[in-house]
N, C-alpha and C. Protein backbone atom coordinates (compact mmCIF):
# COMPACT_ATOMS: atom_id res chain seq x y z
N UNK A 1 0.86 -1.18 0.00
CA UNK A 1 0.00 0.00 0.00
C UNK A 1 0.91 1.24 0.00
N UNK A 2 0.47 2.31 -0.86
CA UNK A 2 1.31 3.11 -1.31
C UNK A 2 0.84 4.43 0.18
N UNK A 3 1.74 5.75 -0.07
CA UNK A 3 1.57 6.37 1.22
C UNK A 3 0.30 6.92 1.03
N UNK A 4 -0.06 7.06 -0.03
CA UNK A 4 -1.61 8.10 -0.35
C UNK A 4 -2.39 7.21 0.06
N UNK A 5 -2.71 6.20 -0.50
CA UNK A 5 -3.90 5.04 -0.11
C UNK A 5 -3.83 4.70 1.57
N UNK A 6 -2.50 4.37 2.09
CA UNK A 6 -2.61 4.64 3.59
C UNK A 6 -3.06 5.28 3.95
N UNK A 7 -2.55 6.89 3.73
CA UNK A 7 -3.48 8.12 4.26
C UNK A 7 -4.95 7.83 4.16
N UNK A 8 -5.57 7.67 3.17
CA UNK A 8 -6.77 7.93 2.63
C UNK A 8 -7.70 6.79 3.49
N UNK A 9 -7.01 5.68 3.78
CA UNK A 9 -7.52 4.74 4.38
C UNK A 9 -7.59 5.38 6.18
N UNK A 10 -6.72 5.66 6.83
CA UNK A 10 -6.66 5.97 8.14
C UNK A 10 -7.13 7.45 8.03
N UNK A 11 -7.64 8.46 7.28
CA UNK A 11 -8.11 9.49 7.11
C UNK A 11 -9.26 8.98 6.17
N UNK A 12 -10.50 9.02 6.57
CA UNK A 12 -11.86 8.74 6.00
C UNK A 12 -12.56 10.07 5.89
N UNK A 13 -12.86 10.77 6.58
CA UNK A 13 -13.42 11.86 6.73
C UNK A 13 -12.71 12.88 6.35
N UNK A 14 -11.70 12.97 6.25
CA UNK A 14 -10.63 13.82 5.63
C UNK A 14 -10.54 13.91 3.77
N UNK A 15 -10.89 12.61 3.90
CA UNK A 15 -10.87 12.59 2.59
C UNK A 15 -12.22 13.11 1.62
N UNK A 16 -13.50 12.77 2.48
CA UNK A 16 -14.64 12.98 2.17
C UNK A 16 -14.73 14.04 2.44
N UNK A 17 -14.50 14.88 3.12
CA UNK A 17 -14.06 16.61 3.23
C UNK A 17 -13.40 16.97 2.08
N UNK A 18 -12.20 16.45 2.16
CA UNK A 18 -11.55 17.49 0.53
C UNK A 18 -12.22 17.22 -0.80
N UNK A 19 -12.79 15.77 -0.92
CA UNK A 19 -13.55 15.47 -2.08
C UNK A 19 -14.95 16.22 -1.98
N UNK A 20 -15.62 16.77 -1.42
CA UNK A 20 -16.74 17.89 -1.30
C UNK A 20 -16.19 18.84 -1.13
N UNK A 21 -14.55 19.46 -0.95
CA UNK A 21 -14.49 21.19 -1.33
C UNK A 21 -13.90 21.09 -2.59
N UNK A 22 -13.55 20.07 -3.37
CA UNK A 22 -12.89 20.21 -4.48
C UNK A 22 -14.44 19.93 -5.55
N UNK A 23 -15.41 19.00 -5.24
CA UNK A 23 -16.68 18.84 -6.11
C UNK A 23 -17.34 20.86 -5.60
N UNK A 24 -17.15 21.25 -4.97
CA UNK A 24 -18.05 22.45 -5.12
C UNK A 24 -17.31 23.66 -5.05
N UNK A 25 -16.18 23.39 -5.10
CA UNK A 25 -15.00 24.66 -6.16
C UNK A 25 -15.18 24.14 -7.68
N UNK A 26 -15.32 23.06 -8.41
CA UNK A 26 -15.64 22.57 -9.78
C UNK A 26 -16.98 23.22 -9.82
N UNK A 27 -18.26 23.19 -9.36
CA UNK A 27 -19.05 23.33 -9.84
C UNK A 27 -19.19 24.64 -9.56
N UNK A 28 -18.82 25.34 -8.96
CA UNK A 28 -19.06 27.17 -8.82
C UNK A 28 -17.99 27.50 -10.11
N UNK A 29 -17.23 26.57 -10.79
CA UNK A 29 -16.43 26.80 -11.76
C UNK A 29 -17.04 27.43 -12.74
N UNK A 30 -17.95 25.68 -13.13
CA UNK A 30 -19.20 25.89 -14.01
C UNK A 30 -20.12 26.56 -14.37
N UNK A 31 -20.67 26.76 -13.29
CA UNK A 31 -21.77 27.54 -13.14
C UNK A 31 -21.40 29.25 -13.63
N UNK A 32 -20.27 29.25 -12.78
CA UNK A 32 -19.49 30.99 -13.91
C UNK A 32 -19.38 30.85 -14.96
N UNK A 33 -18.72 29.53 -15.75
CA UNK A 33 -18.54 29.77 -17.49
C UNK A 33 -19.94 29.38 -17.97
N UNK A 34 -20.86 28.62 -17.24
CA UNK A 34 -22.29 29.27 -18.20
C UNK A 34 -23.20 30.35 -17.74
N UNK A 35 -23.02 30.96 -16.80
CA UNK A 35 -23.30 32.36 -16.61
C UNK A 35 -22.80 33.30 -17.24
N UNK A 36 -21.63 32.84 -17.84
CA UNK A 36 -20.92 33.85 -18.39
C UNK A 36 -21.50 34.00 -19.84
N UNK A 37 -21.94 33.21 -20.44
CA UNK A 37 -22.39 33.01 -21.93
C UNK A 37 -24.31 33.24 -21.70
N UNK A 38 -24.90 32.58 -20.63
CA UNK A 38 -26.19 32.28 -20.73
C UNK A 38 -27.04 31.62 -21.57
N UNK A 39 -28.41 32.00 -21.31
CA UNK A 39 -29.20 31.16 -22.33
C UNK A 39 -29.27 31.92 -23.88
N UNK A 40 -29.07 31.19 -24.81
CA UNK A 40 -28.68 31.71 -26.25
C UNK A 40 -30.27 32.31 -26.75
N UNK A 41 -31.15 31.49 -25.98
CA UNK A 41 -32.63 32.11 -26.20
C UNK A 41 -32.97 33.27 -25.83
N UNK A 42 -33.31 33.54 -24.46
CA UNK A 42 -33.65 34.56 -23.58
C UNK A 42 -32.75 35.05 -22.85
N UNK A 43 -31.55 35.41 -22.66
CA UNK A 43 -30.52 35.74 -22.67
C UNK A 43 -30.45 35.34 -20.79
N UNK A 44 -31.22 34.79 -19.97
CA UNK A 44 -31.20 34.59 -18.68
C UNK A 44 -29.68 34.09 -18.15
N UNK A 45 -29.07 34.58 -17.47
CA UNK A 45 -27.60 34.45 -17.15
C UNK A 45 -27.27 34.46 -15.48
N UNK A 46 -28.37 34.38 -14.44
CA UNK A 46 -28.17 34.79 -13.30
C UNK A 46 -28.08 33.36 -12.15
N UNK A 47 -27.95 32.08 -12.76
CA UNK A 47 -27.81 31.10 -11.86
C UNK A 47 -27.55 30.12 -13.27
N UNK A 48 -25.83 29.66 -12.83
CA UNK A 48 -26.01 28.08 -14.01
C UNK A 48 -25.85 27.41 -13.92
N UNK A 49 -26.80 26.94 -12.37
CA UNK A 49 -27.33 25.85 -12.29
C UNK A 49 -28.12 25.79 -13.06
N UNK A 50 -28.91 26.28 -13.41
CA UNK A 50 -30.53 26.56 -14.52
C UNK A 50 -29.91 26.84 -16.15
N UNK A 51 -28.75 26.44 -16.31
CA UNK A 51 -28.54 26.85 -17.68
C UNK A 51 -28.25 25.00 -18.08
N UNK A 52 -28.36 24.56 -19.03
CA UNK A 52 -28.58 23.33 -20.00
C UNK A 52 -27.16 23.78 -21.62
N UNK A 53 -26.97 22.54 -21.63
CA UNK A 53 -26.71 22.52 -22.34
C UNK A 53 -27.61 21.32 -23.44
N UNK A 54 -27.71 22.11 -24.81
CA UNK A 54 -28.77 21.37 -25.81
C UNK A 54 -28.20 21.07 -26.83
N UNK A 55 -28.70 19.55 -26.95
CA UNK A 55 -27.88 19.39 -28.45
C UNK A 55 -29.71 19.45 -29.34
N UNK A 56 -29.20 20.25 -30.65
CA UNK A 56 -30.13 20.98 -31.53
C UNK A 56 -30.05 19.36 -32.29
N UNK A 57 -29.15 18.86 -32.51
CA UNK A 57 -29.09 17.35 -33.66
C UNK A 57 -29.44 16.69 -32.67
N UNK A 58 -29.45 16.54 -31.56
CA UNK A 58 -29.57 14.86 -30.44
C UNK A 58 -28.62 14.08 -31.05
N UNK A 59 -27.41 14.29 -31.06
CA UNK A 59 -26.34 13.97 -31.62
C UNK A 59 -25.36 14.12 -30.28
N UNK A 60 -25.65 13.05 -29.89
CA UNK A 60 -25.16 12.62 -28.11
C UNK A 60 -23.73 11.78 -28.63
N UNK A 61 -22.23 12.07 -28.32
CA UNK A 61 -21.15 11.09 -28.39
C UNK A 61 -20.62 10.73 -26.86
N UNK A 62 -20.66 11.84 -25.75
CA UNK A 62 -20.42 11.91 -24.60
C UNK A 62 -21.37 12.26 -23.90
N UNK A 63 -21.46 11.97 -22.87
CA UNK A 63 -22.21 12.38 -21.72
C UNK A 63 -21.16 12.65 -20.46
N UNK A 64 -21.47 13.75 -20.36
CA UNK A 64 -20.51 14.47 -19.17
C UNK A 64 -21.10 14.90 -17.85
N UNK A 65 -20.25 14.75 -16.74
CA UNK A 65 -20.92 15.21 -15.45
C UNK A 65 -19.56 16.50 -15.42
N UNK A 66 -20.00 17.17 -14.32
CA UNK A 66 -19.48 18.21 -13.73
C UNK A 66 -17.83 18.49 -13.55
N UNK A 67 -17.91 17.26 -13.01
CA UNK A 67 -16.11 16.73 -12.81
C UNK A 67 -15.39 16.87 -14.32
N UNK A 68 -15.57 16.21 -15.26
CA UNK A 68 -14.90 16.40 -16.26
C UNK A 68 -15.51 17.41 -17.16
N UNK A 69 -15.87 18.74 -16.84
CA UNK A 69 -16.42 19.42 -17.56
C UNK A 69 -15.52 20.37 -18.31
N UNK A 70 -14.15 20.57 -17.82
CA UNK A 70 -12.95 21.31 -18.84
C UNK A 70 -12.28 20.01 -19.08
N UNK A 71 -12.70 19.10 -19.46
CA UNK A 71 -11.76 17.92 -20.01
C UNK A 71 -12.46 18.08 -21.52
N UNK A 72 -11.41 17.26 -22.56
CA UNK A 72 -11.25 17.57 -23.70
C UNK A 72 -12.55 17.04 -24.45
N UNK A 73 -12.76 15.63 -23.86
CA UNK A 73 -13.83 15.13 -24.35
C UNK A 73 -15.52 15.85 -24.04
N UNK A 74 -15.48 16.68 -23.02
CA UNK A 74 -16.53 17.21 -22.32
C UNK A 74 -16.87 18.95 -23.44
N UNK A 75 -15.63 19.04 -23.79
CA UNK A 75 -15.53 20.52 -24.26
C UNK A 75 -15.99 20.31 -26.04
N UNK A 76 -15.48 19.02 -26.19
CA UNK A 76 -15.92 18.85 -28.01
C UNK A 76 -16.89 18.71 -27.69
N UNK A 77 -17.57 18.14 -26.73
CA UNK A 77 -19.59 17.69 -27.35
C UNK A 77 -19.86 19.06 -26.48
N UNK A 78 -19.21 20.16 -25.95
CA UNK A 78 -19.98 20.96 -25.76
C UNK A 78 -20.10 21.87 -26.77
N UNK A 79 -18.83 21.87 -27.89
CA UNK A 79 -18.86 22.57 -29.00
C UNK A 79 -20.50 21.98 -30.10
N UNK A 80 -20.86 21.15 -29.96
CA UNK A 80 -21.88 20.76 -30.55
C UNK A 80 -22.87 21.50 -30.17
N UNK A 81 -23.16 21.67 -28.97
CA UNK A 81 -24.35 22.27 -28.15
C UNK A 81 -25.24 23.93 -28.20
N UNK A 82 -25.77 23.87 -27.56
CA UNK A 82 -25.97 25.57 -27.44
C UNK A 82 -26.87 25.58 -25.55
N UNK A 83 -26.29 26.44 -25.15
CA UNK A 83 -26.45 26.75 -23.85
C UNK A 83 -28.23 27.41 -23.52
N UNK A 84 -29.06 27.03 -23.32
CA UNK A 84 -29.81 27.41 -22.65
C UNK A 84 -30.00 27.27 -21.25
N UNK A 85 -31.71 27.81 -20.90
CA UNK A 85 -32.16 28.07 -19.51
C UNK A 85 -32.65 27.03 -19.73
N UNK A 86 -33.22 26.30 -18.33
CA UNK A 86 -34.16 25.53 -17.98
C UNK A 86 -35.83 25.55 -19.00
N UNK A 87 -36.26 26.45 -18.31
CA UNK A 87 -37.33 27.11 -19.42
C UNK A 87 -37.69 26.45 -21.10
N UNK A 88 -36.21 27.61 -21.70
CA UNK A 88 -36.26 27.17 -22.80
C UNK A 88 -36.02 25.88 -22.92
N UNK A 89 -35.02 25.14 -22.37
CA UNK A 89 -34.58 23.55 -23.30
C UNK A 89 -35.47 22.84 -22.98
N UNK A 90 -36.50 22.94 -22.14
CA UNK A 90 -38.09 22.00 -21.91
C UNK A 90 -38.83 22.86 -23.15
N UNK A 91 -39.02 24.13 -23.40
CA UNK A 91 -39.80 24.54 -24.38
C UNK A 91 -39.29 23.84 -25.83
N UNK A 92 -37.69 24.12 -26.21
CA UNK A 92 -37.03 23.62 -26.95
C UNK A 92 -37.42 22.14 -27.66
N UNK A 93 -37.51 21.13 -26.13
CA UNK A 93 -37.52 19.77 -26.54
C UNK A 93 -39.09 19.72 -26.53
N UNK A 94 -39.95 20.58 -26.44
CA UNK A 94 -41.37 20.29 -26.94
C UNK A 94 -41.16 20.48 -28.31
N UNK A 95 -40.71 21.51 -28.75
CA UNK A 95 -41.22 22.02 -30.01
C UNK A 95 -40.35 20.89 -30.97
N UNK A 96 -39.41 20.48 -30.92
CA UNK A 96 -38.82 19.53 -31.56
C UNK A 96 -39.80 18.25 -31.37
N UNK A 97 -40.54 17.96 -30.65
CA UNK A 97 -41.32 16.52 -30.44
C UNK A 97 -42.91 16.72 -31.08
N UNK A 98 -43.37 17.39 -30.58
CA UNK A 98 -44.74 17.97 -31.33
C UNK A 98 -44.88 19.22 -31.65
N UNK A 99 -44.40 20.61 -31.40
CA UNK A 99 -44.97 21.85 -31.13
C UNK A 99 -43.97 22.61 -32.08
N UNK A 100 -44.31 22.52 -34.05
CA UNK A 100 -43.22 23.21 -34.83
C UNK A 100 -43.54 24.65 -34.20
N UNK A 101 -44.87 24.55 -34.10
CA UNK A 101 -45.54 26.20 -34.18
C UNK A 101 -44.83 27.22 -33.06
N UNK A 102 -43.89 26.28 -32.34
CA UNK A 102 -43.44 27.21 -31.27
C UNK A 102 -42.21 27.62 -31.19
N UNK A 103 -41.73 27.86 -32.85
CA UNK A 103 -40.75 28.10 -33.31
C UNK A 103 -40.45 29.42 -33.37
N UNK A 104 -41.88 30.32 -33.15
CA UNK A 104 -41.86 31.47 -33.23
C UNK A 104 -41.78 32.23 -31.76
N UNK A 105 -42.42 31.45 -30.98
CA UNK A 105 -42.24 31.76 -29.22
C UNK A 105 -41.25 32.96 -29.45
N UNK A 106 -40.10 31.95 -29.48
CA UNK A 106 -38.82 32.63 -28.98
C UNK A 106 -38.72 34.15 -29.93
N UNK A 107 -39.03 34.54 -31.08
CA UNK A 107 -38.96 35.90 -31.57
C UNK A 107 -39.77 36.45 -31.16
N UNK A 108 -41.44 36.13 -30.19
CA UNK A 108 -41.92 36.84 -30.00
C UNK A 108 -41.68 37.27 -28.57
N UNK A 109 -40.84 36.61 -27.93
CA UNK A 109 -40.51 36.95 -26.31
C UNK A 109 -39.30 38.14 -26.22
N UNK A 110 -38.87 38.07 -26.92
CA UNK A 110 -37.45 39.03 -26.97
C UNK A 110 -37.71 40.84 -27.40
């Protein structure tokens, strides 16, 4: 057993401490670089937790969580995407399933 895995083993709570300040320094990461851009619809930018990322093709290669979200593979399928709000990407994925007519929503909200 190497010295880290010792540690980690006789430090339990220590470890589960730094692994929850390092998961919520990552995600206040996040949440700034899609605040920083917002929703491409309604321009809503004030919490991104509530911002989505949408793929317009459903042209899914990765699926990414939080943790690897500046990793390389996380950043190409985000190049695919477009950033919305909550809101929109439920309005979004209606109008793509039944609702063409609500194609216009979005020019008439702005």
């Amino acid at each position: 057993m190497n010295r880290t895995s010792k540690w980690k083993k006789e430090n339990p709570e220590r470890v589960k401490q730094n692994r929850k300040e390092w998961c919520d320094k990552n995600r206040d990461k996040v949440h700034e670089h899609k605040c920083s851009i917002g929703c491409q619809h309604c321009g809503y930018n004030k919490y991104g937790g509530a911002l989505e990322w949408h793929h317009p093709d459903s042209n899914k290669d990765y699926v990414f969580r939080t943790a690897g979200y500046f990793g390389p593979k996380a950043q190409a399928e985000i190049a695919k995407c477009i950033l919305l709000c909550a809101n929109c990407h439920r309005e979004e994925h209606m109008k793509m399933k039944t609702r063409p007519d609500l194609d216009d929503l979005y020019h008439d909200s702005k």
